[in-house]
C-alpha atoms as a PDB file:
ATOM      1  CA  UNK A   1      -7.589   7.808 -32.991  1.00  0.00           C
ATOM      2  CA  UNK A   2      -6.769   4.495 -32.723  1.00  0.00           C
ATOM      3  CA  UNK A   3      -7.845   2.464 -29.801  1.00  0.00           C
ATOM      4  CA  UNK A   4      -4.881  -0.229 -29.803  1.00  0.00           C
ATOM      5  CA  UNK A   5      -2.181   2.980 -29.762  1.00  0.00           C
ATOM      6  CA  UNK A   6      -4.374   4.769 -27.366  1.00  0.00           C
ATOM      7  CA  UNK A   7      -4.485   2.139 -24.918  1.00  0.00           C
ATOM      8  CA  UNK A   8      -0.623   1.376 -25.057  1.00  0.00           C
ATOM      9  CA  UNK A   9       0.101   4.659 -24.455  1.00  0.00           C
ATOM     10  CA  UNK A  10      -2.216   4.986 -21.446  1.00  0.00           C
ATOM     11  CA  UNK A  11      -0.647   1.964 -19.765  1.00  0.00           C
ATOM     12  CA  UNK A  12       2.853   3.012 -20.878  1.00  0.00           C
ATOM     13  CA  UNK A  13       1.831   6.209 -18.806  1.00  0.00           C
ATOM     14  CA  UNK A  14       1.425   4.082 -15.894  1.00  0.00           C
ATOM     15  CA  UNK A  15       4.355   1.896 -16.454  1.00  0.00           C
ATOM     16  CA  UNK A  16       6.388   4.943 -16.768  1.00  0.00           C
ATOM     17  CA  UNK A  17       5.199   6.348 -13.189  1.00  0.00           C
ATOM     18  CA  UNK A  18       5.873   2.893 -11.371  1.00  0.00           C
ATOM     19  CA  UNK A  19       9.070   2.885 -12.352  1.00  0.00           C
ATOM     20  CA  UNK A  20       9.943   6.400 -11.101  1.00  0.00           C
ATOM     21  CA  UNK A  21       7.858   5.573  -8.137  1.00  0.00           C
ATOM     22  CA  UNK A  22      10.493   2.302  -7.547  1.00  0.00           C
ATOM     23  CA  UNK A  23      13.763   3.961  -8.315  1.00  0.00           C
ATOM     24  CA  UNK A  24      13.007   7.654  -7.161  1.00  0.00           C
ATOM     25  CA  UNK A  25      11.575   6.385  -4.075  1.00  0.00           C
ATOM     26  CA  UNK A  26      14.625   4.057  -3.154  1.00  0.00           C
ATOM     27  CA  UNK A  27      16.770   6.709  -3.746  1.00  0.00           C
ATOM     28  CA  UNK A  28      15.065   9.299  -1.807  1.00  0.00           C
ATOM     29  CA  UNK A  29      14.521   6.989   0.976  1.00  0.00           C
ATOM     30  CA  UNK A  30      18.263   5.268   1.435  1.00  0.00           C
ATOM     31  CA  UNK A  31      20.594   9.485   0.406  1.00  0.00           C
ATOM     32  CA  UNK A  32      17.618  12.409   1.162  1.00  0.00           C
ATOM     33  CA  UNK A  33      16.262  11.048   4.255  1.00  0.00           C
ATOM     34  CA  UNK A  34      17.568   7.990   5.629  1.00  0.00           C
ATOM     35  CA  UNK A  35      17.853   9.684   9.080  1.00  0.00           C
ATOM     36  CA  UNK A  36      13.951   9.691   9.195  1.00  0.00           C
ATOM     37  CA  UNK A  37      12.270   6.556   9.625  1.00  0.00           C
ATOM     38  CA  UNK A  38       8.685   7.914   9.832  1.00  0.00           C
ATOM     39  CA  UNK A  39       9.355   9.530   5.947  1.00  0.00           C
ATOM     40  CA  UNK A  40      11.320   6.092   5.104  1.00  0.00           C
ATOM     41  CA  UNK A  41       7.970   4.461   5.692  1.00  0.00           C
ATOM     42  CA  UNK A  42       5.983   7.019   3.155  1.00  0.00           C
ATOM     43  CA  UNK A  43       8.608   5.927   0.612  1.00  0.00           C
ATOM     44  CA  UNK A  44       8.085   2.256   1.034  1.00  0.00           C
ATOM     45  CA  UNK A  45       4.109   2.845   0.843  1.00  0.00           C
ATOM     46  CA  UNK A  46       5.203   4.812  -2.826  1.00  0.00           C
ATOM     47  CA  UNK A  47       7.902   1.821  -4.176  1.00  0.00           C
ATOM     48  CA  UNK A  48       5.220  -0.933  -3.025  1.00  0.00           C
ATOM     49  CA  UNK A  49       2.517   0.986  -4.831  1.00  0.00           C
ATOM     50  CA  UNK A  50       5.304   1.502  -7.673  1.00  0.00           C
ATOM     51  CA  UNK A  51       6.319  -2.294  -8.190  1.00  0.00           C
ATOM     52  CA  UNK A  52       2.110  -2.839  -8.349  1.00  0.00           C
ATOM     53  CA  UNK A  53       1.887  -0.453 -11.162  1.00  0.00           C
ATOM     54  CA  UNK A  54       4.668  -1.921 -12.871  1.00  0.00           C
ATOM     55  CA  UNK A  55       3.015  -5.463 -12.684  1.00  0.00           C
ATOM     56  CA  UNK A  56      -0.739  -4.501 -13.920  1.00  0.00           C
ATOM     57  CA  UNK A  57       0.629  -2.433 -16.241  1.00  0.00           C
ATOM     58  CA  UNK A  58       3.155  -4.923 -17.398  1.00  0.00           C
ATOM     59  CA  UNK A  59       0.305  -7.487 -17.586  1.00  0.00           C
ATOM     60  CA  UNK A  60      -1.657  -5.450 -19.334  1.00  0.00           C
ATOM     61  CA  UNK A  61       0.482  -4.711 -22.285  1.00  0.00           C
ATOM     62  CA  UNK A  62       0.306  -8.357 -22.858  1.00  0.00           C
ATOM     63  CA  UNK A  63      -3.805  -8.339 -22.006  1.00  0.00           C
ATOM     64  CA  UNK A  64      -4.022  -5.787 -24.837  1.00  0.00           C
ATOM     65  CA  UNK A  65      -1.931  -7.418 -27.657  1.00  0.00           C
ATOM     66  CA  UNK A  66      -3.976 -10.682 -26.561  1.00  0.00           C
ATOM     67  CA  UNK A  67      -7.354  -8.383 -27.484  1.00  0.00           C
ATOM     68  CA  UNK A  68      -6.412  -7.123 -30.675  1.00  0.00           C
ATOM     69  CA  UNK A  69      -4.585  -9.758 -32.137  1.00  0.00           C
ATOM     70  CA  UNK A  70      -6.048 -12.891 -30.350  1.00  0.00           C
ATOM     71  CA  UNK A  71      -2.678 -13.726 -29.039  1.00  0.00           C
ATOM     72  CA  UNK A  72       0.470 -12.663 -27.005  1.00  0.00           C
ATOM     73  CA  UNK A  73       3.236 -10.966 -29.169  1.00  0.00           C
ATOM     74  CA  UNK A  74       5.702 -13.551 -30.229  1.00  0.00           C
ATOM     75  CA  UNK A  75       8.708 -12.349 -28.564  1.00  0.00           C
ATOM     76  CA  UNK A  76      12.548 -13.186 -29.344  1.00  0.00           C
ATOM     77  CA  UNK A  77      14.406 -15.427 -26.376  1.00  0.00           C
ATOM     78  CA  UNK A  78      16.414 -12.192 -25.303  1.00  0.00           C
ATOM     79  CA  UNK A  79      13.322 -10.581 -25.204  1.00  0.00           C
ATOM     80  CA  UNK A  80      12.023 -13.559 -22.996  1.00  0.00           C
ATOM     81  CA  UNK A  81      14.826 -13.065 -20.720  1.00  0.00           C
ATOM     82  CA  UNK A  82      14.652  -9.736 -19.958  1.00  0.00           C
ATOM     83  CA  UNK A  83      10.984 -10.050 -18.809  1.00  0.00           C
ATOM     84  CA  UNK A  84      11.679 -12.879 -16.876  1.00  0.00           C
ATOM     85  CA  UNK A  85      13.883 -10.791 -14.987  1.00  0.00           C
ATOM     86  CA  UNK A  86      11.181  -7.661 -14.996  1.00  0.00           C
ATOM     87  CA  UNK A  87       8.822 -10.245 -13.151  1.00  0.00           C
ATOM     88  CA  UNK A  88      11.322 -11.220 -10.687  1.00  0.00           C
ATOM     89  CA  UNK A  89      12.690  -7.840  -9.494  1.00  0.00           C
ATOM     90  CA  UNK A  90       8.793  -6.699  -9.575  1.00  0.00           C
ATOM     91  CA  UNK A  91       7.805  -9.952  -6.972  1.00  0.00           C
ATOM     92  CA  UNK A  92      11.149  -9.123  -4.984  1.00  0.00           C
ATOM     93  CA  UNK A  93      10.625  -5.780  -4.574  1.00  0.00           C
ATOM     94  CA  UNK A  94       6.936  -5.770  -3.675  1.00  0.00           C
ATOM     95  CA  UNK A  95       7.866  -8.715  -1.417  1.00  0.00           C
ATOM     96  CA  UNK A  96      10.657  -6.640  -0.006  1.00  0.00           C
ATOM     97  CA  UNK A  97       8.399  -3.413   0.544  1.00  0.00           C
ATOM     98  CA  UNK A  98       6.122  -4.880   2.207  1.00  0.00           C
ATOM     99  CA  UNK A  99       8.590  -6.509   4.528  1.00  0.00           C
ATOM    100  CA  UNK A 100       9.817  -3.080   5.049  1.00  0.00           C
ATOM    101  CA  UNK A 101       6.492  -2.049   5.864  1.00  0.00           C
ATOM    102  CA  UNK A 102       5.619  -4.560   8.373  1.00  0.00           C
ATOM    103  CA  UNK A 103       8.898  -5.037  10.599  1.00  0.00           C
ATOM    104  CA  UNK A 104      10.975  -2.049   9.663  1.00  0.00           C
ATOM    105  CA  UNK A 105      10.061  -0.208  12.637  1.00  0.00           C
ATOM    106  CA  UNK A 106      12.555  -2.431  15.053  1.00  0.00           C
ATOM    107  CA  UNK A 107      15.341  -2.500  12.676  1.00  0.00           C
ATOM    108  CA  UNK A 108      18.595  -0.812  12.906  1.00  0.00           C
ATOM    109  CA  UNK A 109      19.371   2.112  10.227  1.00  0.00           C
ATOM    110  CA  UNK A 110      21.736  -0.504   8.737  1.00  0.00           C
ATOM    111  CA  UNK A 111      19.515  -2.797   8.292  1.00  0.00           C
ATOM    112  CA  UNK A 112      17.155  -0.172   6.443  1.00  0.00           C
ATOM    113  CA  UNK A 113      19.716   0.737   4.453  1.00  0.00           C
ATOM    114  CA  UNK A 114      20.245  -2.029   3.499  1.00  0.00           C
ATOM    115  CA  UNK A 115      17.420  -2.902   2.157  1.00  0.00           C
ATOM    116  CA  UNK A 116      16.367   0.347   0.322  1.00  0.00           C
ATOM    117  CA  UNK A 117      19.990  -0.837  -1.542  1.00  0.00           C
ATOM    118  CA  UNK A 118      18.205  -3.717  -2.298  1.00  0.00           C
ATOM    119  CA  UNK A 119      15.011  -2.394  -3.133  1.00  0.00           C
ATOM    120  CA  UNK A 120      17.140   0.095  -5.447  1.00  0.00           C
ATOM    121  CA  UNK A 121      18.902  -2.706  -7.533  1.00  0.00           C
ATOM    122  CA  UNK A 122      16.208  -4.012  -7.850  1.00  0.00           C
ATOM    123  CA  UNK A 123      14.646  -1.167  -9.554  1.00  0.00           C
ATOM    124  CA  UNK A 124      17.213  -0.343 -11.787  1.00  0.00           C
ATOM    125  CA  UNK A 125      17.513  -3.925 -12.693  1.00  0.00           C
ATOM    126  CA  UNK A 126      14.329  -3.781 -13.757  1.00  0.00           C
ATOM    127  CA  UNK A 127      14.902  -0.841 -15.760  1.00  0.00           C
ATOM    128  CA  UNK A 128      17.787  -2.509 -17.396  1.00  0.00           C
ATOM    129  CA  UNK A 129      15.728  -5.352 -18.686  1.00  0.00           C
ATOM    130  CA  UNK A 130      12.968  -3.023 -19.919  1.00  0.00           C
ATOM    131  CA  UNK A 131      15.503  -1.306 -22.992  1.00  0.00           C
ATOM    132  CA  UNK A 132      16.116  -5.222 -23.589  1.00  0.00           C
ATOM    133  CA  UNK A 133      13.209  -5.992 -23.362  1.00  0.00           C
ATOM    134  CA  UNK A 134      11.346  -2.887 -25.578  1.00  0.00           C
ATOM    135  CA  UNK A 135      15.102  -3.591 -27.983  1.00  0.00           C
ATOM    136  CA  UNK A 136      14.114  -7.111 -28.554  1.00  0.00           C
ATOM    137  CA  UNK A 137      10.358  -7.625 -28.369  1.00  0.00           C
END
């Protein structure tokens, strides 16, 4: 077995969950049970812990390529793009869960709703960017 494929998979693994974790938990939270707060705040704990996957394991795709070829993969400027955007939508929505998490209690259902909108563009924004980025990496 090789140890370079191995590894990729096993973070692609966790990649794979934080992003189901960050789109599956917006969605449940804003359509299945937006009319329970105390659930809401279960989902934002799951989407935080979802946008943290997506970061270590995004980081260490790179950390991995760095170990077995002694540098970062020399990526095309779409390619660039797209993961620029990955790392913003993964800092706004781990900024905007934990905003959730620490004054969401006073807020109006609007106001909750409207940010699990946000939380879900974000996600699927993110998504987005990944088939560009995967496409042209």
């Amino acid at each position: 077995m090789d140890p370079q494929n191995l590894a990729y998979a096993l973070i692609q693994l966790v990649h794979n969950f934080g992003a189901v974790a960050v789109v599956g938990g917006a969605v449940a939270a804003r359509w299945l049970v937006r009319d329970a707060p105390a659930t809401q705040r279960c989902l934002a704990w799951l989407v935080l812990g979802g946008w943290l996957a997506q970061s270590a394991s995004g980081a260490s795709f790179g950390a991995v390529s760095y170990h077995f070829y002694g540098q970062f993969p020399d990526i095309h400027a779409i390619a660039r793009g797209a993961l620029f955007i990955k790392l913003a939508c993964a800092a706004g929505g781990a900024l905007l869960a934990a905003i959730y998490l620490r004054r969401a209690a006073g807020w109006l259902p609007a106001r909750r709703g409207m940010v699990w909108n946000m939380l879900l563009l974000l996600g699927v924004t993110a998504l987005a960017s990944a088939a560009f980025l995967r496409w042209f990496a």
